[in-house]
C-alpha atoms as a PDB file:
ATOM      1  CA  UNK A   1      56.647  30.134  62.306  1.00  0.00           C
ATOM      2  CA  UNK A   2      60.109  30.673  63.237  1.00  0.00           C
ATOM      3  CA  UNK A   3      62.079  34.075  63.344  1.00  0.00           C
ATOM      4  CA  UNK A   4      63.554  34.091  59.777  1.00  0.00           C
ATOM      5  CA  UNK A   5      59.728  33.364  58.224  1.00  0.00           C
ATOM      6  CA  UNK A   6      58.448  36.511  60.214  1.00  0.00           C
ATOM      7  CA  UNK A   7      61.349  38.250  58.717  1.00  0.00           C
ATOM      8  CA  UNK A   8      60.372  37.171  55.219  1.00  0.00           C
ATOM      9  CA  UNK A   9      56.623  37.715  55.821  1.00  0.00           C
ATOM     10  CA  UNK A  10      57.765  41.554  56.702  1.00  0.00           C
ATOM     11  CA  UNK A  11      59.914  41.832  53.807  1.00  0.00           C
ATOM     12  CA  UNK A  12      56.848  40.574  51.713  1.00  0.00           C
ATOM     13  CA  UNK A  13      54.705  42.789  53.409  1.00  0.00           C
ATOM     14  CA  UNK A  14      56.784  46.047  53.169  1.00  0.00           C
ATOM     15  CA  UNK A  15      57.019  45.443  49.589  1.00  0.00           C
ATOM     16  CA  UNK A  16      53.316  45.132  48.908  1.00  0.00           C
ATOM     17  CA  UNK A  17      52.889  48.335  50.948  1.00  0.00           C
ATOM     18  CA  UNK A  18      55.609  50.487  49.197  1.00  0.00           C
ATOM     19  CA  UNK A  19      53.572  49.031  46.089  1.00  0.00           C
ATOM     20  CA  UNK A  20      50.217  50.314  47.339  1.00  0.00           C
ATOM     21  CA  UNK A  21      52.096  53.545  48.799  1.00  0.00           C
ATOM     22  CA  UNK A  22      53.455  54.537  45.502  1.00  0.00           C
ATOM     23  CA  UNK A  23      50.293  53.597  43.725  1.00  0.00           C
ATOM     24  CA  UNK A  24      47.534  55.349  45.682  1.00  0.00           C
ATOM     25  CA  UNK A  25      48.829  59.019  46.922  1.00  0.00           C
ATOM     26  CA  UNK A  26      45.012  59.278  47.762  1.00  0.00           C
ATOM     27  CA  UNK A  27      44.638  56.745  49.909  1.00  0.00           C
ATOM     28  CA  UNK A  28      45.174  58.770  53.358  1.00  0.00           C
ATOM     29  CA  UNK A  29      42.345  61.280  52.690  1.00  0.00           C
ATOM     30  CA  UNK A  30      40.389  58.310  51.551  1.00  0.00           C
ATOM     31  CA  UNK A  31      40.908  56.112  54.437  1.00  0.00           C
ATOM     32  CA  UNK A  32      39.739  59.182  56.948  1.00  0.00           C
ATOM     33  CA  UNK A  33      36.650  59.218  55.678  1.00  0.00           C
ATOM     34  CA  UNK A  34      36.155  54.791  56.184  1.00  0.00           C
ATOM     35  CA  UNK A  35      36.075  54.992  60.474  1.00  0.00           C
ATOM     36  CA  UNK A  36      32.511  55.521  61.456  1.00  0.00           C
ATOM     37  CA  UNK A  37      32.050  58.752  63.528  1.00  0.00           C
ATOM     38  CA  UNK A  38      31.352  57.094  66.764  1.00  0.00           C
ATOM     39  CA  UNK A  39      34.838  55.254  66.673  1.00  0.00           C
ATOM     40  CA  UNK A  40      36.556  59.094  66.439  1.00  0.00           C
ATOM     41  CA  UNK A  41      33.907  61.368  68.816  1.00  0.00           C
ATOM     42  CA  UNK A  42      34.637  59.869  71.958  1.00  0.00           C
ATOM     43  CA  UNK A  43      38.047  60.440  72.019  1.00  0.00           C
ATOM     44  CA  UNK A  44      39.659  63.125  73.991  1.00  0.00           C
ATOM     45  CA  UNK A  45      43.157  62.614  72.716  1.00  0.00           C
ATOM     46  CA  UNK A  46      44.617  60.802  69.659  1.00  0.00           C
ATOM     47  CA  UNK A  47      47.787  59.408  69.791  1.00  0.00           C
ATOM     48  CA  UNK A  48      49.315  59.821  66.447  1.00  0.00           C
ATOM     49  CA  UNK A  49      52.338  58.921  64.708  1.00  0.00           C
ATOM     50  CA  UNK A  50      54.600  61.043  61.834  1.00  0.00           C
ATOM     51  CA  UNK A  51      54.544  58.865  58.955  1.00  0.00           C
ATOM     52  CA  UNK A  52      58.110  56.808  58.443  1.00  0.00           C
ATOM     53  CA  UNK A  53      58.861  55.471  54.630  1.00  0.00           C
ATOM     54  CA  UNK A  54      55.708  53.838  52.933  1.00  0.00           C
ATOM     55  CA  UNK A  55      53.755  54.249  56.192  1.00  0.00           C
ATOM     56  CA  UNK A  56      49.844  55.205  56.257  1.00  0.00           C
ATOM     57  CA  UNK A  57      49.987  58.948  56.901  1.00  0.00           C
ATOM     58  CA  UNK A  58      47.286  59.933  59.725  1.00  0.00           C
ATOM     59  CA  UNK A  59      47.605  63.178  59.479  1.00  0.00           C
ATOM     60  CA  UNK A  60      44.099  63.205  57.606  1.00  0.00           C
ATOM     61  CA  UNK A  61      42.364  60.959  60.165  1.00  0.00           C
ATOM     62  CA  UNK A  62      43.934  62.932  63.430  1.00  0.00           C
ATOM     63  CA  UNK A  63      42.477  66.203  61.328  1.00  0.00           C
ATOM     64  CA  UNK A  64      39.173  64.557  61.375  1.00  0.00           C
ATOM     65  CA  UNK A  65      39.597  63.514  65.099  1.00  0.00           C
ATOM     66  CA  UNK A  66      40.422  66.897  65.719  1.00  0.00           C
ATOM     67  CA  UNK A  67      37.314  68.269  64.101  1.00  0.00           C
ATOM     68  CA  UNK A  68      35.644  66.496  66.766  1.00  0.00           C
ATOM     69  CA  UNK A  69      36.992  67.874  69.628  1.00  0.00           C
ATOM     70  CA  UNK A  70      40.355  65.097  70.193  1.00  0.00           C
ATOM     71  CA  UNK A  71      43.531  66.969  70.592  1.00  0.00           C
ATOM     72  CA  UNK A  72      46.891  65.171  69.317  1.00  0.00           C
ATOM     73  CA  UNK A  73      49.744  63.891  70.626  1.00  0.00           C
ATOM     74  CA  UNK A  74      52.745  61.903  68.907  1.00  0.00           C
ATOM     75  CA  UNK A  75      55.238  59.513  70.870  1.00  0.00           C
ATOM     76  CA  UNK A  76      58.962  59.571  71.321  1.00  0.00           C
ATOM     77  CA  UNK A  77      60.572  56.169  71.905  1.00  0.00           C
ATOM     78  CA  UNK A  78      62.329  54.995  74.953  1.00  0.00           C
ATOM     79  CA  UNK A  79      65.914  55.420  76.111  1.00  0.00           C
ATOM     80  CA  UNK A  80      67.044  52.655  75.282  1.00  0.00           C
ATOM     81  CA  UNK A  81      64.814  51.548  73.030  1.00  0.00           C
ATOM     82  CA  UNK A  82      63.900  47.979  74.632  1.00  0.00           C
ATOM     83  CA  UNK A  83      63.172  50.363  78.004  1.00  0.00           C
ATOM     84  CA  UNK A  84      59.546  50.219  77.591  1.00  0.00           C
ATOM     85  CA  UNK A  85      56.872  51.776  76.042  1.00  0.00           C
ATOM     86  CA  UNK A  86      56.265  54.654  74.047  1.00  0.00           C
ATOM     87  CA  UNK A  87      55.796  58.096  75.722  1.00  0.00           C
ATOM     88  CA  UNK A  88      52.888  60.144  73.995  1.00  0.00           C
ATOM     89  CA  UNK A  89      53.734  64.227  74.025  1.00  0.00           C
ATOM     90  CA  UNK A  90      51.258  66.531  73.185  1.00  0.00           C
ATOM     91  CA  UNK A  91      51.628  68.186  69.696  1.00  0.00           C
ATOM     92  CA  UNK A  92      49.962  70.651  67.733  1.00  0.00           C
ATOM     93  CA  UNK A  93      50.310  71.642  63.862  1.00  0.00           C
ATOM     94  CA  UNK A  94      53.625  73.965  63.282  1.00  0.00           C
ATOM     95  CA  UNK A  95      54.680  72.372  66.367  1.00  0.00           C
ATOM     96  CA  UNK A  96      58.769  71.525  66.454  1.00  0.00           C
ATOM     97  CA  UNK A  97      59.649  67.948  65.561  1.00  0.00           C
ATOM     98  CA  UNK A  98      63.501  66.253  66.165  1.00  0.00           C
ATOM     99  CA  UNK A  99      64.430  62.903  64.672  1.00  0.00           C
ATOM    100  CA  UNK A 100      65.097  59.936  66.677  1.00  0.00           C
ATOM    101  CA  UNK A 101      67.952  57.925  66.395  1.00  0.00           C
ATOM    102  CA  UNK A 102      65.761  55.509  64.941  1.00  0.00           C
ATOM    103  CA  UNK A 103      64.714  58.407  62.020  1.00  0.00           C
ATOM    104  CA  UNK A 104      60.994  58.881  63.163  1.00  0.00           C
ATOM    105  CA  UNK A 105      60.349  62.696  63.726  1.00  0.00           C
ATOM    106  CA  UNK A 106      58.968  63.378  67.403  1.00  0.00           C
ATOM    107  CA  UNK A 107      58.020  66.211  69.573  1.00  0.00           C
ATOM    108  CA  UNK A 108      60.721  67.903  71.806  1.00  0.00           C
ATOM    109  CA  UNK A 109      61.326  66.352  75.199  1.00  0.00           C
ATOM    110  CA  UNK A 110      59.462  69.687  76.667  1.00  0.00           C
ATOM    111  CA  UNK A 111      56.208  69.265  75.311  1.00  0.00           C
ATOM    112  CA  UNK A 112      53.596  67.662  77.558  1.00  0.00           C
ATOM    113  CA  UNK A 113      52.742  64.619  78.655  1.00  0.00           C
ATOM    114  CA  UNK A 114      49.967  62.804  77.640  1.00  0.00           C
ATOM    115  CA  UNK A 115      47.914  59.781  77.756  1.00  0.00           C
ATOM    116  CA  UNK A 116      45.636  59.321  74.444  1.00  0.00           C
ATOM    117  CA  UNK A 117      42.510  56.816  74.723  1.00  0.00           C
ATOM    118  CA  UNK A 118      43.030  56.802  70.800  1.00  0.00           C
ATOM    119  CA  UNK A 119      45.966  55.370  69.264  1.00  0.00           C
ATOM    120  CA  UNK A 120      46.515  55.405  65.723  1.00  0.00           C
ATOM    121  CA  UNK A 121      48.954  52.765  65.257  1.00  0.00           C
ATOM    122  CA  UNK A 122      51.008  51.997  62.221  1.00  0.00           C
ATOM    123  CA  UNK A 123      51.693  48.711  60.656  1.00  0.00           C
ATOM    124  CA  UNK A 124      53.128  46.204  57.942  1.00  0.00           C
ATOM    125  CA  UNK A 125      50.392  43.669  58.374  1.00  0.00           C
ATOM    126  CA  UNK A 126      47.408  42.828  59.909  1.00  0.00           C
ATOM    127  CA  UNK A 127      44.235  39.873  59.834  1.00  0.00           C
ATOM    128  CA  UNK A 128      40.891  40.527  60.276  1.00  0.00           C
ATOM    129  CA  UNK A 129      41.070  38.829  64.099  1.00  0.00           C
ATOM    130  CA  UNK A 130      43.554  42.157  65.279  1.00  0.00           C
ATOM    131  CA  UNK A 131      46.346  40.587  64.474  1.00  0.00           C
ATOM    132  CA  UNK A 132      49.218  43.041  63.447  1.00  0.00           C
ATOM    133  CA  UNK A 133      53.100  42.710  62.339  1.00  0.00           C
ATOM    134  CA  UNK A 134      55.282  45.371  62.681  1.00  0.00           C
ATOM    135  CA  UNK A 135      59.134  45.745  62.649  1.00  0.00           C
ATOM    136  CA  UNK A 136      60.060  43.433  65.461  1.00  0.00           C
ATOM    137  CA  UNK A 137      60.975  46.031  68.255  1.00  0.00           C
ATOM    138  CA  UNK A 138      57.930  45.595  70.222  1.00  0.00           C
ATOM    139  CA  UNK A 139      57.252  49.974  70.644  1.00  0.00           C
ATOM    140  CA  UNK A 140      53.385  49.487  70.310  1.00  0.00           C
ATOM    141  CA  UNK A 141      52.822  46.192  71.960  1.00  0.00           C
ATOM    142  CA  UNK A 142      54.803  47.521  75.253  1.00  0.00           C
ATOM    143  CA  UNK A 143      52.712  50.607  74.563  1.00  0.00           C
ATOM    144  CA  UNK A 144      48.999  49.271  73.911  1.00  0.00           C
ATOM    145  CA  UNK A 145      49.563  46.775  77.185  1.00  0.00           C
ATOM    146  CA  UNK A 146      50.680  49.767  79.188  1.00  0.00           C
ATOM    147  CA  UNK A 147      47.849  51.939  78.306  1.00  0.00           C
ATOM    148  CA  UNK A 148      45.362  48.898  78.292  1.00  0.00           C
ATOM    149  CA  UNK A 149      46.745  47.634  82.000  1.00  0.00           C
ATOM    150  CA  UNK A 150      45.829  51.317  83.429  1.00  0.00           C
ATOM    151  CA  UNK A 151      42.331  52.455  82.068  1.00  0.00           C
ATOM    152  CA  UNK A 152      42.037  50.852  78.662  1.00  0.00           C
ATOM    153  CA  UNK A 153      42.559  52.805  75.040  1.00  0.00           C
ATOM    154  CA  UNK A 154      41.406  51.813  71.566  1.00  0.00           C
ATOM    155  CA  UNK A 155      43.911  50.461  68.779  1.00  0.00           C
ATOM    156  CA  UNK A 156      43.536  51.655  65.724  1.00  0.00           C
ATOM    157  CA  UNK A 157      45.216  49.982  62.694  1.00  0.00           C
ATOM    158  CA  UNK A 158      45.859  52.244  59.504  1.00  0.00           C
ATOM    159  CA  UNK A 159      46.781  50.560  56.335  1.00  0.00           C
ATOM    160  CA  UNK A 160      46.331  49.942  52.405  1.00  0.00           C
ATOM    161  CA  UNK A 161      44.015  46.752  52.156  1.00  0.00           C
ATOM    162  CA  UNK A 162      47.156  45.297  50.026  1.00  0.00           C
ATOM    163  CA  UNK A 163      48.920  44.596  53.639  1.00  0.00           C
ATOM    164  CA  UNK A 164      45.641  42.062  54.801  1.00  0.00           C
ATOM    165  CA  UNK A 165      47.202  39.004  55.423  1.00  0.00           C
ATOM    166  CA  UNK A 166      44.900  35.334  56.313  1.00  0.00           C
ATOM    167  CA  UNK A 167      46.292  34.874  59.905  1.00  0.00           C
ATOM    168  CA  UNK A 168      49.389  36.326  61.018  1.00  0.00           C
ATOM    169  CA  UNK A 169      51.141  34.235  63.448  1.00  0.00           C
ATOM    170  CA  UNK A 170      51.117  35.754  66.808  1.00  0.00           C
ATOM    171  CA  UNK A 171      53.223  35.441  69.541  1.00  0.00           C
ATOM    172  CA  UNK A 172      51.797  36.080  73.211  1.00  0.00           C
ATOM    173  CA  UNK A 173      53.249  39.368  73.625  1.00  0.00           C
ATOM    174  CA  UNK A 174      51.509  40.930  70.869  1.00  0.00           C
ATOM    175  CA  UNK A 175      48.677  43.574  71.524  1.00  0.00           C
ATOM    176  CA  UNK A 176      45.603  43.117  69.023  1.00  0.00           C
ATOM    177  CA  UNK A 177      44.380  46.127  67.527  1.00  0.00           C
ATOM    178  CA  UNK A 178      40.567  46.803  68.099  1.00  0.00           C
ATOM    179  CA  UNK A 179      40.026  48.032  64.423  1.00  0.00           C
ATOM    180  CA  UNK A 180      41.599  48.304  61.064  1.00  0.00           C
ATOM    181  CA  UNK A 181      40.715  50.953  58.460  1.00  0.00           C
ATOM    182  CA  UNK A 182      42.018  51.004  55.043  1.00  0.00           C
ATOM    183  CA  UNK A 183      41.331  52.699  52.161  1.00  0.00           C
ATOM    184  CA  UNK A 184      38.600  50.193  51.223  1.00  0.00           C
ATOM    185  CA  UNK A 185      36.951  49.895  54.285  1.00  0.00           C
ATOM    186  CA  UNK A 186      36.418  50.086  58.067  1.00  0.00           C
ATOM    187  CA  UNK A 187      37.178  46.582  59.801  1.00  0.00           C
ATOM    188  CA  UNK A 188      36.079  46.057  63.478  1.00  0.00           C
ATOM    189  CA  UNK A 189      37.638  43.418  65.692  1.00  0.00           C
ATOM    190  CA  UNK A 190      35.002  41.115  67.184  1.00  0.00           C
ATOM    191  CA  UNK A 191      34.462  43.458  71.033  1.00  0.00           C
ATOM    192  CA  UNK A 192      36.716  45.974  69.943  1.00  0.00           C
ATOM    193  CA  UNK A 193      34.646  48.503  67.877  1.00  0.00           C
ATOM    194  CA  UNK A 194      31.008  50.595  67.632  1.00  0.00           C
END
Protein backbone atom coordinates (compact mmCIF):
# COMPACT_ATOMS: atom_id res chain seq x y z
CA UNK A 1 0.00 0.00 0.00
CA UNK A 2 1.70 3.10 -0.79
CA UNK A 3 1.63 6.48 1.22
CA UNK A 4 -1.33 8.23 -0.54
CA UNK A 5 -3.67 4.80 0.06
CA UNK A 6 -2.81 5.02 3.89
CA UNK A 7 -3.79 8.58 3.59
CA UNK A 8 -7.12 7.67 2.02
CA UNK A 9 -7.68 4.66 4.33
CA UNK A 10 -7.35 7.45 7.32
CA UNK A 11 -9.54 9.81 5.69
CA UNK A 12 -12.08 6.85 5.34
CA UNK A 13 -11.53 5.90 8.68
CA UNK A 14 -11.87 9.35 10.42
CA UNK A 15 -15.04 9.72 8.68
CA UNK A 16 -16.62 6.50 9.85
CA UNK A 17 -15.49 7.47 13.37
CA UNK A 18 -16.85 11.11 13.41
CA UNK A 19 -20.02 9.06 12.12
CA UNK A 20 -20.02 6.67 15.08
CA UNK A 21 -18.81 9.70 17.41
CA UNK A 22 -21.75 11.80 16.61
CA UNK A 23 -24.08 8.87 16.66
CA UNK A 24 -23.35 7.13 19.98
CA UNK A 25 -22.60 9.92 22.87
CA UNK A 26 -22.90 6.67 25.05
CA UNK A 27 -20.46 4.79 23.76
CA UNK A 28 -17.49 5.80 26.31
CA UNK A 29 -19.41 4.74 29.46
CA UNK A 30 -20.39 1.73 27.48
CA UNK A 31 -17.08 0.68 26.31
CA UNK A 32 -15.68 0.88 30.20
CA UNK A 33 -17.72 -1.56 31.20
CA UNK A 34 -16.45 -4.28 27.86
CA UNK A 35 -12.48 -4.83 29.42
CA UNK A 36 -12.64 -7.73 31.75
CA UNK A 37 -11.49 -6.78 35.32
CA UNK A 38 -8.29 -8.65 35.26
CA UNK A 39 -7.05 -6.58 32.13
CA UNK A 40 -7.60 -3.16 34.52
CA UNK A 41 -6.56 -4.59 38.35
CA UNK A 42 -3.10 -5.15 37.76
CA UNK A 43 -2.24 -1.96 36.74
CA UNK A 44 -0.51 0.50 38.90
CA UNK A 45 -0.65 3.40 36.51
CA UNK A 46 -2.75 4.15 33.38
CA UNK A 47 -1.48 6.14 30.85
CA UNK A 48 -4.29 8.10 29.46
CA UNK A 49 -4.92 10.47 26.82
CA UNK A 50 -7.45 13.85 26.69
CA UNK A 51 -9.71 13.10 23.98
CA UNK A 52 -8.80 15.18 20.51
CA UNK A 53 -11.90 15.66 17.86
CA UNK A 54 -14.01 12.38 17.36
CA UNK A 55 -11.56 10.48 19.59
CA UNK A 56 -12.76 7.61 22.15
CA UNK A 57 -12.90 9.52 25.43
CA UNK A 58 -11.18 7.33 28.35
CA UNK A 59 -12.00 9.27 30.85
CA UNK A 60 -14.72 6.54 31.84
CA UNK A 61 -12.31 3.59 31.53
CA UNK A 62 -9.23 5.48 33.52
CA UNK A 63 -12.29 6.16 36.25
CA UNK A 64 -12.79 2.51 36.35
CA UNK A 65 -8.96 1.84 36.46
CA UNK A 66 -8.86 4.16 39.12
CA UNK A 67 -11.51 2.42 41.14
CA UNK A 68 -9.09 -0.26 41.24
CA UNK A 69 -6.32 1.20 42.69
CA UNK A 70 -4.30 2.60 39.05
CA UNK A 71 -3.45 6.20 39.33
CA UNK A 72 -3.37 8.34 35.93
CA UNK A 73 -1.10 9.95 34.00
CA UNK A 74 -1.48 11.75 30.46
CA UNK A 75 1.54 12.41 27.96
CA UNK A 76 2.96 15.56 26.50
CA UNK A 77 4.65 15.15 23.12
CA UNK A 78 8.24 15.65 22.31
CA UNK A 79 10.21 18.76 21.44
CA UNK A 80 10.31 18.45 18.35
CA UNK A 81 7.82 16.29 17.71
CA UNK A 82 9.82 13.50 15.62
CA UNK A 83 12.30 13.63 19.01
CA UNK A 84 10.96 10.51 20.37
CA UNK A 85 8.45 9.22 22.37
CA UNK A 86 5.81 10.42 24.43
CA UNK A 87 6.54 11.52 28.05
CA UNK A 88 3.70 10.30 30.52
CA UNK A 89 3.11 13.07 33.58
CA UNK A 90 1.17 12.23 36.35
CA UNK A 91 -2.36 13.85 36.48
CA UNK A 92 -5.17 13.93 38.67
CA UNK A 93 -8.92 15.24 38.13
CA UNK A 94 -9.05 19.32 38.42
CA UNK A 95 -5.53 19.00 37.58
CA UNK A 96 -4.16 22.06 35.09
CA UNK A 97 -4.02 21.13 31.41
CA UNK A 98 -2.05 23.49 28.47
CA UNK A 99 -2.51 22.80 24.78
CA UNK A 100 0.18 21.61 22.62
CA UNK A 101 1.11 23.07 19.58
CA UNK A 102 -0.35 20.18 18.07
CA UNK A 103 -3.98 21.14 20.04
CA UNK A 104 -4.01 18.05 22.46
CA UNK A 105 -4.46 19.34 26.12
CA UNK A 106 -1.52 18.01 28.46
CA UNK A 107 -0.33 18.33 31.94
CA UNK A 108 2.15 21.18 32.86
CA UNK A 109 5.83 20.46 32.36
CA UNK A 110 6.00 20.35 36.45
CA UNK A 111 3.94 17.54 37.11
CA UNK A 112 5.67 14.20 37.63
CA UNK A 113 7.11 11.80 35.81
CA UNK A 114 5.78 8.65 35.20
CA UNK A 115 5.97 5.36 33.61
CA UNK A 116 2.33 3.63 33.19
CA UNK A 117 2.27 -0.33 32.57
CA UNK A 118 -1.27 0.63 31.09
CA UNK A 119 -1.62 2.63 28.10
CA UNK A 120 -4.81 3.59 26.78
CA UNK A 121 -4.03 4.41 23.33
CA UNK A 122 -6.17 6.19 20.82
CA UNK A 123 -6.77 5.33 17.27
CA UNK A 124 -8.41 5.66 13.67
CA UNK A 125 -8.21 1.99 12.90
CA UNK A 126 -7.41 -1.19 14.00
CA UNK A 127 -7.72 -5.37 12.91
CA UNK A 128 -8.35 -7.96 15.08
CA UNK A 129 -4.35 -9.17 14.78
CA UNK A 130 -3.26 -5.54 16.84
CA UNK A 131 -2.94 -3.83 14.03
CA UNK A 132 -3.63 -0.01 14.49
CA UNK A 133 -3.55 3.29 12.14
CA UNK A 134 -3.20 6.44 13.51
CA UNK A 135 -2.26 9.92 12.10
CA UNK A 136 1.11 9.17 10.63
CA UNK A 137 3.45 10.89 13.28
CA UNK A 138 4.56 7.80 14.89
CA UNK A 139 3.86 9.37 19.00
CA UNK A 140 2.60 5.86 20.20
CA UNK A 141 4.68 3.50 18.21
CA UNK A 142 8.04 5.42 19.48
CA UNK A 143 6.18 5.28 22.78
CA UNK A 144 4.84 1.53 23.10
CA UNK A 145 8.59 0.31 21.79
CA UNK A 146 10.15 2.50 24.43
CA UNK A 147 8.10 1.29 27.23
CA UNK A 148 8.05 -2.36 25.78
CA UNK A 149 12.17 -2.31 25.27
CA UNK A 150 12.50 -1.43 29.22
CA UNK A 151 10.03 -3.67 31.30
CA UNK A 152 7.09 -4.26 29.01
CA UNK A 153 3.42 -2.35 29.28
CA UNK A 154 0.05 -3.36 27.87
CA UNK A 155 -1.61 -1.53 24.75
CA UNK A 156 -4.83 -0.84 24.95
CA UNK A 157 -6.88 0.16 21.85
CA UNK A 158 -10.17 2.28 22.46
CA UNK A 159 -12.55 2.65 19.64
CA UNK A 160 -16.23 2.48 18.09
CA UNK A 161 -16.43 -1.07 16.36
CA UNK A 162 -17.28 1.17 13.08
CA UNK A 163 -13.26 1.84 12.84
CA UNK A 164 -12.52 -2.39 12.54
CA UNK A 165 -10.88 -2.68 9.47
CA UNK A 166 -9.90 -6.61 7.70
CA UNK A 167 -6.05 -6.14 7.82
CA UNK A 168 -4.47 -2.91 8.01
CA UNK A 169 -1.27 -2.79 6.25
CA UNK A 170 1.56 -2.50 8.59
CA UNK A 171 4.76 -1.23 8.25
CA UNK A 172 7.69 -2.62 10.57
CA UNK A 173 7.79 0.22 12.82
CA UNK A 174 4.40 -0.11 14.03
CA UNK A 175 3.70 -1.29 17.71
CA UNK A 176 0.61 -3.81 17.91
CA UNK A 177 -1.76 -3.14 20.51
CA UNK A 178 -2.39 -6.13 22.95
CA UNK A 179 -6.25 -5.48 23.06
CA UNK A 180 -9.04 -3.55 21.54
CA UNK A 181 -12.28 -2.62 23.33
CA UNK A 182 -15.14 -1.02 21.72
CA UNK A 183 -18.39 -0.37 22.54
CA UNK A 184 -19.49 -3.84 21.36
CA UNK A 185 -17.00 -5.81 22.81
CA UNK A 186 -13.63 -6.67 24.39
CA UNK A 187 -11.06 -8.02 21.66
CA UNK A 188 -7.80 -9.72 22.86
CA UNK A 189 -4.74 -10.01 20.65
CA UNK A 190 -3.57 -13.62 20.36
CA UNK A 191 -0.59 -13.42 23.78
CA UNK A 192 -1.53 -10.09 24.54
CA UNK A 193 -4.56 -10.30 26.94
CA UNK A 194 -6.21 -12.33 30.23
Amino acid sequence: MTLLDKGALRGRLASLRAAAHAAQPLAPLILAARPPRAALAGARLVGAYAPFGAEMDPRPLARRAQGLGARLALPRAPRPADAGPLAFHIWEEGDPLKRSSFGVLEPLEAAPPARPDLVLVPLLGFDRRGGRLGYGAGFFDRTLRSLRANGGVFALGLAYAAQEHAALPLEAHDEPLDAVVTEREWIPVAGGAP
